[in-house]
C-alpha atoms as a PDB file:
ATOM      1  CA  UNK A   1      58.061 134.870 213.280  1.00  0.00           C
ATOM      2  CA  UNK A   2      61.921 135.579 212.374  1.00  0.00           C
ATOM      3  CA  UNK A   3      60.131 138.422 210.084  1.00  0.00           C
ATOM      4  CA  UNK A   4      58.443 140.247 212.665  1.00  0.00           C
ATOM      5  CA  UNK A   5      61.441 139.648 215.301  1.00  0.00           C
ATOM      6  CA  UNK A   6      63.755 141.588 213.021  1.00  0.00           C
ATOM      7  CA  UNK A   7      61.835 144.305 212.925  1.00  0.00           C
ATOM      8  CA  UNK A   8      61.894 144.660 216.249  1.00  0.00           C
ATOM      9  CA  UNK A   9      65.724 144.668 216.201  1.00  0.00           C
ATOM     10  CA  UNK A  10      66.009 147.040 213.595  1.00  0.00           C
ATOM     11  CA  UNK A  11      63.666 149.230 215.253  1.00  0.00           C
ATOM     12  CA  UNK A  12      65.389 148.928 218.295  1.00  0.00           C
ATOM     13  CA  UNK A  13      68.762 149.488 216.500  1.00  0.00           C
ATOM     14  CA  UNK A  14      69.986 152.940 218.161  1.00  0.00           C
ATOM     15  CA  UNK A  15      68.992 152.068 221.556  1.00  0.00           C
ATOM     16  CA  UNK A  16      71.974 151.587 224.203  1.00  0.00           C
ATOM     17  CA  UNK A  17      72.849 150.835 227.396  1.00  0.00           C
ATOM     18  CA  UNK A  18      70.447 153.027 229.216  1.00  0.00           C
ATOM     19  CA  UNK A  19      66.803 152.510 229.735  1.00  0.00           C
ATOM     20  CA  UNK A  20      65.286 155.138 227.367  1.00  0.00           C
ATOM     21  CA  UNK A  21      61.693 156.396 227.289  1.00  0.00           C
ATOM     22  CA  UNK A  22      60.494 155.675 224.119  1.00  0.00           C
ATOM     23  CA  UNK A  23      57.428 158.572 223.911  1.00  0.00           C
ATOM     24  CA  UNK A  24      55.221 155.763 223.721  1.00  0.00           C
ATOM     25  CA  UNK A  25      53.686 155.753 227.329  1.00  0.00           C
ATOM     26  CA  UNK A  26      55.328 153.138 230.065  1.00  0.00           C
ATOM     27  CA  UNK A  27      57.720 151.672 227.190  1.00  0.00           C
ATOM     28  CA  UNK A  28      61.382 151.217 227.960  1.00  0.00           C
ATOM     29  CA  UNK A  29      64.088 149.778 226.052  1.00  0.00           C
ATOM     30  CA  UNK A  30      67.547 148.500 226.411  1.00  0.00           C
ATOM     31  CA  UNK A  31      70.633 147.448 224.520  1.00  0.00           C
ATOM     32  CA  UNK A  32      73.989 146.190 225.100  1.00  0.00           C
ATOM     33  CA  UNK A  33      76.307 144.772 227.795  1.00  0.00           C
ATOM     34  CA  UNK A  34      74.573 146.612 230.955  1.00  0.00           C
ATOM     35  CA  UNK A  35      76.928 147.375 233.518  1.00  0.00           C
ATOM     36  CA  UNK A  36      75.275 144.843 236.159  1.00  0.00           C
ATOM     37  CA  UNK A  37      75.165 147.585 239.322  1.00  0.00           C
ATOM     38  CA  UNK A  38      72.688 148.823 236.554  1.00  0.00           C
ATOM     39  CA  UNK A  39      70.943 146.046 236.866  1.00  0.00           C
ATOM     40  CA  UNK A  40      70.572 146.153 240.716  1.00  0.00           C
ATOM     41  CA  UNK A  41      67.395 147.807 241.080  1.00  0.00           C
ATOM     42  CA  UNK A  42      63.930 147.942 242.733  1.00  0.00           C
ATOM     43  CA  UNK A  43      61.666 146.778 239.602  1.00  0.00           C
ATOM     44  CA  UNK A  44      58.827 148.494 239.052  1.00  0.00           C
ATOM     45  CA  UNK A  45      55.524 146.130 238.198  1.00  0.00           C
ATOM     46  CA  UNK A  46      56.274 145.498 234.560  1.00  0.00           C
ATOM     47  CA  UNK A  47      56.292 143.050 231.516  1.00  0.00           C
ATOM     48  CA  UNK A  48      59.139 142.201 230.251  1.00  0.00           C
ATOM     49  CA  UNK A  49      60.422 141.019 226.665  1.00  0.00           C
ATOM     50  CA  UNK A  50      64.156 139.506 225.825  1.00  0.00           C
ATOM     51  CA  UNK A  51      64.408 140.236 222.718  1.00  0.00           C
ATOM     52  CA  UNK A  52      67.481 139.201 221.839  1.00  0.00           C
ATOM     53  CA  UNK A  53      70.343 137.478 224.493  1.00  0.00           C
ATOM     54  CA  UNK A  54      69.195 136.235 228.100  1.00  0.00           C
ATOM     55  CA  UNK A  55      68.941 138.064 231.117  1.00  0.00           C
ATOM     56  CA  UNK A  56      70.162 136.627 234.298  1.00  0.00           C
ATOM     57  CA  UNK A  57      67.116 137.729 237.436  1.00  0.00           C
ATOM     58  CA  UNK A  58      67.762 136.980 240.808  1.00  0.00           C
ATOM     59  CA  UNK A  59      65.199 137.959 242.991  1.00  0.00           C
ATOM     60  CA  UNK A  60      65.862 136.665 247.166  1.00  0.00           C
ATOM     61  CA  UNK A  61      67.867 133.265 246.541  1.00  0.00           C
ATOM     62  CA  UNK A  62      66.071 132.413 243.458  1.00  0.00           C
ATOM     63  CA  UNK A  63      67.723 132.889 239.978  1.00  0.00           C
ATOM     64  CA  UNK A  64      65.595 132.864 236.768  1.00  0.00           C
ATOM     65  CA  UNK A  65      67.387 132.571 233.003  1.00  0.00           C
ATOM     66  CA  UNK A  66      65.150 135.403 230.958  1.00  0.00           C
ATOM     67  CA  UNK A  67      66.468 133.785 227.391  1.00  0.00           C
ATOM     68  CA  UNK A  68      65.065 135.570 223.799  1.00  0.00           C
ATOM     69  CA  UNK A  69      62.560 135.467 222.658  1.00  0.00           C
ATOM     70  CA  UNK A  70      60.547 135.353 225.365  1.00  0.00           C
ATOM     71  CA  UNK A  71      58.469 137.072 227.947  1.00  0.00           C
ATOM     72  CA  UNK A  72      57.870 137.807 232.034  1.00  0.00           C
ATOM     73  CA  UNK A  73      55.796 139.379 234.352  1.00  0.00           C
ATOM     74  CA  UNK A  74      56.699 141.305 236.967  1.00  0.00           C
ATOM     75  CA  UNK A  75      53.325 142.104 239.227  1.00  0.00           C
ATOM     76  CA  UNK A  76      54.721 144.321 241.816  1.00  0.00           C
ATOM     77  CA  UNK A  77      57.710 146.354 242.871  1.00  0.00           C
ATOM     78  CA  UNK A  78      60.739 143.621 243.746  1.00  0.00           C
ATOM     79  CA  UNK A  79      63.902 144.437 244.330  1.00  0.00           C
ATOM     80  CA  UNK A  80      66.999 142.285 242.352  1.00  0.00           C
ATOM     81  CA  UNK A  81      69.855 141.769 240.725  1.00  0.00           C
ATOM     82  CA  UNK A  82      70.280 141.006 237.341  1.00  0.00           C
ATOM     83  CA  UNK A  83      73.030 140.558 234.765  1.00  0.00           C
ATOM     84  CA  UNK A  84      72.840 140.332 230.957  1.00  0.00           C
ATOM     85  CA  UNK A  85      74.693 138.323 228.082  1.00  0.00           C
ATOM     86  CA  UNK A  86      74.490 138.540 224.804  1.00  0.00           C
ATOM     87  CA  UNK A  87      72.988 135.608 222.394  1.00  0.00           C
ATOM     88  CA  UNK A  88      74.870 132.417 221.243  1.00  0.00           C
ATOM     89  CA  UNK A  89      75.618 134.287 218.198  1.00  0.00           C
ATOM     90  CA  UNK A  90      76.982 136.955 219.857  1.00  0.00           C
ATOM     91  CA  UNK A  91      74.443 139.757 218.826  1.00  0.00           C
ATOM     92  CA  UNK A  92      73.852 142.384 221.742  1.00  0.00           C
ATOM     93  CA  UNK A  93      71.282 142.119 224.736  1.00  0.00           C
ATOM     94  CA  UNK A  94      68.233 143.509 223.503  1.00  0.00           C
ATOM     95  CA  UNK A  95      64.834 143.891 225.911  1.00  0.00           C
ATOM     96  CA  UNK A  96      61.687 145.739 226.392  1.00  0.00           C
ATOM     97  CA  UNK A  97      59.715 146.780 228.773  1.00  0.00           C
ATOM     98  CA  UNK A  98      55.959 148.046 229.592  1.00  0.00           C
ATOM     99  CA  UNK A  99      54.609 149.339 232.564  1.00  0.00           C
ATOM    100  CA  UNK A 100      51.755 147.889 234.413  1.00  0.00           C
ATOM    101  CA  UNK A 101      48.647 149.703 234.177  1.00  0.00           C
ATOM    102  CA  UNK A 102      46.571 148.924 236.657  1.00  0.00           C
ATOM    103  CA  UNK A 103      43.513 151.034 234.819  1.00  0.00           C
ATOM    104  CA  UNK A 104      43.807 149.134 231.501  1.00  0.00           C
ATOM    105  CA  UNK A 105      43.980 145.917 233.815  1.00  0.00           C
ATOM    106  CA  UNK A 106      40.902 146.074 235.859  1.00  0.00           C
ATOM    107  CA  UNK A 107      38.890 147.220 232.137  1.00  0.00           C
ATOM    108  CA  UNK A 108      40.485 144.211 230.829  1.00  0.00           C
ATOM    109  CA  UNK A 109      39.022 142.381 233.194  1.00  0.00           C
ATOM    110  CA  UNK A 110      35.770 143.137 233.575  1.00  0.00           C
ATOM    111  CA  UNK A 111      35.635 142.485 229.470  1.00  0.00           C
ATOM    112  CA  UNK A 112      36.432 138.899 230.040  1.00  0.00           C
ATOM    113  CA  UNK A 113      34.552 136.022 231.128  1.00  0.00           C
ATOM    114  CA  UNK A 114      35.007 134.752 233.911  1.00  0.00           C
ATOM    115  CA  UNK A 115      35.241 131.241 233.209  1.00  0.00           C
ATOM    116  CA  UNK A 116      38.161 132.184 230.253  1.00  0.00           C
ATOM    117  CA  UNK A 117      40.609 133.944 232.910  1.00  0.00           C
ATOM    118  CA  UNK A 118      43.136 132.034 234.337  1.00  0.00           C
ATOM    119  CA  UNK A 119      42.387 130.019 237.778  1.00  0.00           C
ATOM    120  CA  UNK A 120      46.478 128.841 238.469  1.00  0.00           C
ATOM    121  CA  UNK A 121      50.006 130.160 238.826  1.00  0.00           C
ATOM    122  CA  UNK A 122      52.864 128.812 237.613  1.00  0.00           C
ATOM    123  CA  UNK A 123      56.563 129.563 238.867  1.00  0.00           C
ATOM    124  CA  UNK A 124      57.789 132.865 237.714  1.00  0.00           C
ATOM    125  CA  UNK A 125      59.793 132.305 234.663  1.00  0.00           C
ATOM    126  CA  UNK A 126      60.356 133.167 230.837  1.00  0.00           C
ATOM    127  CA  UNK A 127      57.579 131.950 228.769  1.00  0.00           C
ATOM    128  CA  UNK A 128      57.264 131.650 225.123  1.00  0.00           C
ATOM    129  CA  UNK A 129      56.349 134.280 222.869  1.00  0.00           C
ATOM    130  CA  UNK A 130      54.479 133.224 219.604  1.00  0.00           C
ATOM    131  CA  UNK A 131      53.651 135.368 216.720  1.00  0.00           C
ATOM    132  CA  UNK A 132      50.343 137.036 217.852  1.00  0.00           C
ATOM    133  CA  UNK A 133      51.747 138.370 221.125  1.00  0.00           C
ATOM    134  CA  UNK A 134      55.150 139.416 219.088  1.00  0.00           C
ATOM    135  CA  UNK A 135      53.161 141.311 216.399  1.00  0.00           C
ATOM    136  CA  UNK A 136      51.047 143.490 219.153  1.00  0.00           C
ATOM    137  CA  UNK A 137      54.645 144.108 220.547  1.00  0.00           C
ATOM    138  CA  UNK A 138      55.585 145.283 217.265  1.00  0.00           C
ATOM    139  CA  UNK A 139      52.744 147.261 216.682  1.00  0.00           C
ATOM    140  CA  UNK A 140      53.596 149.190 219.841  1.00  0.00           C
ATOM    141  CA  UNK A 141      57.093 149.619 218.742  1.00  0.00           C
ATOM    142  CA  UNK A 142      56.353 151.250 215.382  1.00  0.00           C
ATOM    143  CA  UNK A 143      54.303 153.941 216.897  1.00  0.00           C
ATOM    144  CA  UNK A 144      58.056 155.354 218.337  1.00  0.00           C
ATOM    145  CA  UNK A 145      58.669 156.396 214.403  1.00  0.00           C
ATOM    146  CA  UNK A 146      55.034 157.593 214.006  1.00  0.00           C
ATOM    147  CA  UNK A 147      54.482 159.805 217.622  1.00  0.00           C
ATOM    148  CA  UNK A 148      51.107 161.638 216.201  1.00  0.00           C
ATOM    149  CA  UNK A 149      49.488 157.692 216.413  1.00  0.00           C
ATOM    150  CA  UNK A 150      50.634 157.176 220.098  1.00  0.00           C
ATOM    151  CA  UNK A 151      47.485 158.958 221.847  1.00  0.00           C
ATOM    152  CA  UNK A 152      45.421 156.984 219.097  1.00  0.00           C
ATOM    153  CA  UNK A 153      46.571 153.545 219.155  1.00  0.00           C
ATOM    154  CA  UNK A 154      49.188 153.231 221.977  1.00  0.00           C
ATOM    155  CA  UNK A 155      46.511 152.472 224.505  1.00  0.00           C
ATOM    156  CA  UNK A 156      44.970 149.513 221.669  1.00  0.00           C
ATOM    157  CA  UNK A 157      48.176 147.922 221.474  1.00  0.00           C
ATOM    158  CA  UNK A 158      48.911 148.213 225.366  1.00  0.00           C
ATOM    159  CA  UNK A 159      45.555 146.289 226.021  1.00  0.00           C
ATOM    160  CA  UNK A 160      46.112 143.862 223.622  1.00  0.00           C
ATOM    161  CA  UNK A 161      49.851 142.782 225.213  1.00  0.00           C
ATOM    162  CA  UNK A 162      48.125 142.767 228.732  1.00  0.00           C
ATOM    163  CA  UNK A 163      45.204 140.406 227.059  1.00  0.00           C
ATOM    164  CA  UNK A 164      48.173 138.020 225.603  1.00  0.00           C
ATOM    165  CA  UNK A 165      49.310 137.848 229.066  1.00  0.00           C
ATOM    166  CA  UNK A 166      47.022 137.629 231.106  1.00  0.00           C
ATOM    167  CA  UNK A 167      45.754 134.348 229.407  1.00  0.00           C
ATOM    168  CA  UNK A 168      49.133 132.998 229.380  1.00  0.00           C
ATOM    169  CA  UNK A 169      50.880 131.166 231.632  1.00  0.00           C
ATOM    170  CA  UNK A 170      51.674 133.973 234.190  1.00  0.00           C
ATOM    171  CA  UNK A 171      48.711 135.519 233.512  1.00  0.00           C
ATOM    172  CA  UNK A 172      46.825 134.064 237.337  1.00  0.00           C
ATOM    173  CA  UNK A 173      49.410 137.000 238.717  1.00  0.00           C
ATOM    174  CA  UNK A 174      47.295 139.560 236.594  1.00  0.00           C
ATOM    175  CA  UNK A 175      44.174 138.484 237.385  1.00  0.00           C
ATOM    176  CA  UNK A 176      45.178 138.621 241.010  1.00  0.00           C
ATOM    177  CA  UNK A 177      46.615 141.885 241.075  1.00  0.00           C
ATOM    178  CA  UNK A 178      43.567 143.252 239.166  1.00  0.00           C
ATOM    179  CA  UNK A 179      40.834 141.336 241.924  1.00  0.00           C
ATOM    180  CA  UNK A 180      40.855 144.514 244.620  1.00  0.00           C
ATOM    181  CA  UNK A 181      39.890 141.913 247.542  1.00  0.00           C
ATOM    182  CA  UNK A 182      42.567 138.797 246.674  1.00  0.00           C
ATOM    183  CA  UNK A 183      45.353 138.489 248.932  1.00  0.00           C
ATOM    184  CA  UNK A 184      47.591 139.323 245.818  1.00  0.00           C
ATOM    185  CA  UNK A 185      46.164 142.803 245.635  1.00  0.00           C
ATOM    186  CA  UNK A 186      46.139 143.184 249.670  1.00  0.00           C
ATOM    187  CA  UNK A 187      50.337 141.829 249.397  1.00  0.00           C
ATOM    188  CA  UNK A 188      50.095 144.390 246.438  1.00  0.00           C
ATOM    189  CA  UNK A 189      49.716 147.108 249.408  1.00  0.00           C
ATOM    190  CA  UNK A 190      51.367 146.168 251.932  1.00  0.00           C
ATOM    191  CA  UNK A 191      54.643 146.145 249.612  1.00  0.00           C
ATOM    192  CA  UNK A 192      54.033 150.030 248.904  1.00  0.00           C
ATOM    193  CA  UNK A 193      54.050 150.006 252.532  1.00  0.00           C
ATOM    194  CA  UNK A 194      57.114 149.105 252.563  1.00  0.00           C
ATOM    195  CA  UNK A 195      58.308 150.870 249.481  1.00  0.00           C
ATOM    196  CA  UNK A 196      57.180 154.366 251.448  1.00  0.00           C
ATOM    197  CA  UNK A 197      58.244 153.580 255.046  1.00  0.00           C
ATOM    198  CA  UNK A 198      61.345 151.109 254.346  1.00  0.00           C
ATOM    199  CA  UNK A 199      63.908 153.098 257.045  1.00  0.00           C
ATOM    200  CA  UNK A 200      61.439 152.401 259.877  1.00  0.00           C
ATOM    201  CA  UNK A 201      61.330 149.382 261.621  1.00  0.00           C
ATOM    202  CA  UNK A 202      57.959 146.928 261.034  1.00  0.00           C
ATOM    203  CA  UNK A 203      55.595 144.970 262.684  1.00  0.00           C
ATOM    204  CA  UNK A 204      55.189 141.697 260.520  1.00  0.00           C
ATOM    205  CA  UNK A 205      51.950 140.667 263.128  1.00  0.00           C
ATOM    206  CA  UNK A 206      50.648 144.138 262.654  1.00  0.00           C
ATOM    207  CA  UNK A 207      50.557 144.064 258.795  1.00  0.00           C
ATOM    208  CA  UNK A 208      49.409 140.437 258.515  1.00  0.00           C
ATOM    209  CA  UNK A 209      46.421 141.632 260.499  1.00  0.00           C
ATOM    210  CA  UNK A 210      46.149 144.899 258.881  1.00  0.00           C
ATOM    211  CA  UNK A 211      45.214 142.605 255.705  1.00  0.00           C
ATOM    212  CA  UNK A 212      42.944 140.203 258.014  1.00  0.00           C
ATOM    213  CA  UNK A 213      45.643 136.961 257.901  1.00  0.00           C
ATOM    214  CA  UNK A 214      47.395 134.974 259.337  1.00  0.00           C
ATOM    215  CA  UNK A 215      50.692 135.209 259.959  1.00  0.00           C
ATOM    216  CA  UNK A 216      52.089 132.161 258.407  1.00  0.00           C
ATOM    217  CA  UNK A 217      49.287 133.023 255.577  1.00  0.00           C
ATOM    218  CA  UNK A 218      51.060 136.495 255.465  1.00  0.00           C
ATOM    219  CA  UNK A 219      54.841 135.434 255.156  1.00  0.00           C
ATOM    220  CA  UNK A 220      53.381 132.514 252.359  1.00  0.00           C
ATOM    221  CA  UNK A 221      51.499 134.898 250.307  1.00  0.00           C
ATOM    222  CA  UNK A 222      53.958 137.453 250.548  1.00  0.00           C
ATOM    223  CA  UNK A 223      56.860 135.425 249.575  1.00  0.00           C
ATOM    224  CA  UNK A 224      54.843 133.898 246.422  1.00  0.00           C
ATOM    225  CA  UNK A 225      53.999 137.603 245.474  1.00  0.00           C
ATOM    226  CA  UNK A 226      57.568 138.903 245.707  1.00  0.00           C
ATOM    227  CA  UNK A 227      59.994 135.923 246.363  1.00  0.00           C
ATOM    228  CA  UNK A 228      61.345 137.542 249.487  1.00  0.00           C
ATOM    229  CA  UNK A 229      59.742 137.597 252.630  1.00  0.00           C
ATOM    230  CA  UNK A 230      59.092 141.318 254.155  1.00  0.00           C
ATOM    231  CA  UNK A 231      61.819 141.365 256.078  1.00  0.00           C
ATOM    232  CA  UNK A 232      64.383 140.344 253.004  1.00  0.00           C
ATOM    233  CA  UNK A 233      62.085 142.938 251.044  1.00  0.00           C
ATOM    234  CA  UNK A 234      62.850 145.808 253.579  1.00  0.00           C
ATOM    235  CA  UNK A 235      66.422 144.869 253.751  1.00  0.00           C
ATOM    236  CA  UNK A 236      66.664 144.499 249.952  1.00  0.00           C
ATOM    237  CA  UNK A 237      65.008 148.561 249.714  1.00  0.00           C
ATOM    238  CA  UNK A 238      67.633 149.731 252.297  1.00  0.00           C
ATOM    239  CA  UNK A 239      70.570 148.355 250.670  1.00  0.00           C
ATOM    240  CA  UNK A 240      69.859 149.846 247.234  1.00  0.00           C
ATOM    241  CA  UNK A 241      68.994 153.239 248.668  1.00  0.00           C
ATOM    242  CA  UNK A 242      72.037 153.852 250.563  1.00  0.00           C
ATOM    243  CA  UNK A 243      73.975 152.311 247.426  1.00  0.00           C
ATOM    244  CA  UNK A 244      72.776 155.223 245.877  1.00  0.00           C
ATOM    245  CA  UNK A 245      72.899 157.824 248.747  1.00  0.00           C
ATOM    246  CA  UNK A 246      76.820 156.711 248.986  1.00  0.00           C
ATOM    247  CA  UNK A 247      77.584 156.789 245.097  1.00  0.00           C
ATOM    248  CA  UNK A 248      75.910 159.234 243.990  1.00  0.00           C
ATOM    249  CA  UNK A 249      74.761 161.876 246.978  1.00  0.00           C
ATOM    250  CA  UNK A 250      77.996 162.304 248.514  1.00  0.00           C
ATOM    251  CA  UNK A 251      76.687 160.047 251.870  1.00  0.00           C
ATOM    252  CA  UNK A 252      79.394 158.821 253.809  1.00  0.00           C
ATOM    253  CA  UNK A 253      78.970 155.105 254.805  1.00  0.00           C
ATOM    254  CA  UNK A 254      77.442 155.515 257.885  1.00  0.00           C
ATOM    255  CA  UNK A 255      75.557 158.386 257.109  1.00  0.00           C
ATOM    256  CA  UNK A 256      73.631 156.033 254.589  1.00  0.00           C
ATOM    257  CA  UNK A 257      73.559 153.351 256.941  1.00  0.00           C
ATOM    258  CA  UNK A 258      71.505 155.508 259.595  1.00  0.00           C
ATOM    259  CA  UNK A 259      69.670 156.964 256.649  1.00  0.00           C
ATOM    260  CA  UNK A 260      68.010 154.241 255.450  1.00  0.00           C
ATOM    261  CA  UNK A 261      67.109 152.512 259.112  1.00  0.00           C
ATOM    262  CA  UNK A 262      70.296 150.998 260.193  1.00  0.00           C
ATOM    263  CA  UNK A 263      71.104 151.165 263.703  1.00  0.00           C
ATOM    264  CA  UNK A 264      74.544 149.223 263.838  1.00  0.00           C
ATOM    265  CA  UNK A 265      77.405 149.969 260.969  1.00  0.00           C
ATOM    266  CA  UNK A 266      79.086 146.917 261.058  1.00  0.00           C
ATOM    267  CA  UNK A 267      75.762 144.974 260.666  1.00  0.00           C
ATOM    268  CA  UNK A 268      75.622 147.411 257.837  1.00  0.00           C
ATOM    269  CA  UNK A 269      78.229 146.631 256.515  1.00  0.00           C
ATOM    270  CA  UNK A 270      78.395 142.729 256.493  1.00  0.00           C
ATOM    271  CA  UNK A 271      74.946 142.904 254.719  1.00  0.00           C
ATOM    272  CA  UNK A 272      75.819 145.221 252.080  1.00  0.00           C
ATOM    273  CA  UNK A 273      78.812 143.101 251.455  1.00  0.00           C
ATOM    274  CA  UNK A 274      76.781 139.670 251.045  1.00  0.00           C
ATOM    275  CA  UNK A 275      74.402 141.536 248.548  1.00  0.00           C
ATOM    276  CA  UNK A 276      76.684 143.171 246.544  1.00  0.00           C
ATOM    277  CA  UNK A 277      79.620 141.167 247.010  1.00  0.00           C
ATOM    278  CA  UNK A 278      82.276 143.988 247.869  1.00  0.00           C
ATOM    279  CA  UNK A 279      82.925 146.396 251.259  1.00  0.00           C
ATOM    280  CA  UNK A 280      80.004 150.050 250.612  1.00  0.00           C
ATOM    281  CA  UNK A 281      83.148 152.177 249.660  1.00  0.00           C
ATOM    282  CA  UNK A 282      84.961 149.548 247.680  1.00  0.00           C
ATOM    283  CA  UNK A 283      81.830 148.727 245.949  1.00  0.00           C
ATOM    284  CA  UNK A 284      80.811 152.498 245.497  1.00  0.00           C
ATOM    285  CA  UNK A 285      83.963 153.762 244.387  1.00  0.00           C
ATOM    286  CA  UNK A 286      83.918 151.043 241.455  1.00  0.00           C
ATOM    287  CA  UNK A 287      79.996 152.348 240.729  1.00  0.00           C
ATOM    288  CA  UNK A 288      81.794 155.744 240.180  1.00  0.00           C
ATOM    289  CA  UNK A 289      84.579 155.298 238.169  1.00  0.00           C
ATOM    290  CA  UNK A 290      82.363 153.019 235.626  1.00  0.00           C
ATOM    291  CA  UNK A 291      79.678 155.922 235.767  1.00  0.00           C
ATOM    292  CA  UNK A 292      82.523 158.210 235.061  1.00  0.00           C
ATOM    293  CA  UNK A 293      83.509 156.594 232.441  1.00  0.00           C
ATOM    294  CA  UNK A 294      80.575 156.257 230.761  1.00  0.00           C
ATOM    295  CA  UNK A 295      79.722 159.993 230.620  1.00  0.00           C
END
């Protein structure tokens, strides 16, 4: 396994602190000490591979050690924080990431038997890697040094990551997301929902019977899905946005505040301060100087 897990670093060897698109179709990768407002983000639906270091996720209250070598999955959009360090030896951060597909999932699935797909979930956290699932990473890698392969065997290599996956032990979050009827796909659409309409104010007892549940049924499935409940979710959407809208689009505090659906600044302003741990303009001044710096 060490064989195939160099490669991968040297392949990976002049990537840096930004997320770069690779050519190969929904692959990212990363390198390096991240600069952790970075790292605050809504996630897109993804799985994830530490290559090298360990990744620090906290999604709601909930914090998950992402250590290399080792995978996650990421079903649906989620917003969180994150920081990185590098590994015991002191080698750089080093991670990967590819896109859910929701077409090559639901082919996936109707090419395995049922009885063979996965019928439990377990908590999310890293899982183990072994060489099979590695070597289809690497596979997908080497195509970034050989681009007039990607349209031929990008898709090949894709599948067979999502197939190592979704019979591992995260894999029931696949299946679910793939089933158009579970209550993991219906969570699946209420969260874009929220994604598209996140300044407005929401009914929780109007989307819980939107998707034909229960309300308690509604908050339970949605937390499992996303580890926040809707209302934490919304929140979490709003706070990033005007992060951004104050940093980076000239916004003035309150004008981001109202922006994104707040009614009262100093509410505002005490929640932006528990997420991100400093006052909007003391936190987005900081955001701009590192940015600055970095140019």
């Amino acid at each position: 396994m060490s064989k195939v897990l160099n490669e991968i670093i040297d392949l990976m060897d002049n990537v840096g602190t930004r997320p770069i698109e690779t050519g190969v179709p929904g692959l990212s990768m990363i390198k390096g000490n991240i600069p952790a407002h970075q790292l605050a983000a809504l996630y897109k639906p993804m799985i994830g591979f530490t290559v090298q270091g360990t990744k620090i996720l906290l999604i709601g209250e909930r914090s998950t050690a992402l250590k290399g070598p080792s995978y996650y999955v990421l079903p649906l959009h989620v917003p969180a924080t994150a920081s990185v360090q590098p590994g015991h030896d002191g080698r750089p951060y080093l991670s990967l990431g590819l896109e859910l597909n929701q077409n090559v999932l639901q082919s996936l699935l109707r090419d395995i038997p049922e009885n063979l797909l996965p019928s439990a979930a377990e908590h999310f956290a890293a899982c183990e890697i072994d060489l099979e699932h590695m070597e289809a990473w690497l596979r997908l890698l080497r195509l970034t040094k050989n681009p007039g392969d990607i349209p031929a065997l990008a898709p090949a290599y894709e599948r067979e990551i999502l197939y190592r996956v979704l019979m591992g032990p995260q894999g029931w979050y696949l299946r679910q997301l793939g089933l158009n009827e579970s209550n993991f796909s219906k969570i699946s659409q209420t969260v874009k929902w929220i994604r598209d309409n996140y300044s407005k104010s929401i009914d929780i007892g109007e989307l819980a019977s939107e998707k034909g549940m229960a309300l308690n049924t509604f908050h339970r499935q949605f937390k499992r899905a996303t580890g926040l409940s809707p209302i934490q979710f919304q929140k979490q959407l709003r706070l990033l946005e005007a992060r951004n809208l104050i940093a980076f689009e000239g916004y003035t505090v309150a004008n981001a505040a109202y922006q994104v659906g707040y009614q009262s600044p100093s509410q505002f302003n005490r929640e932006y301060s528990r997420f991100f741990g400093a006052p909007p303009a003391r936190d987005t001044e900081a955001l701009k100087r590192i940015e600055d710096a970095r140019e």
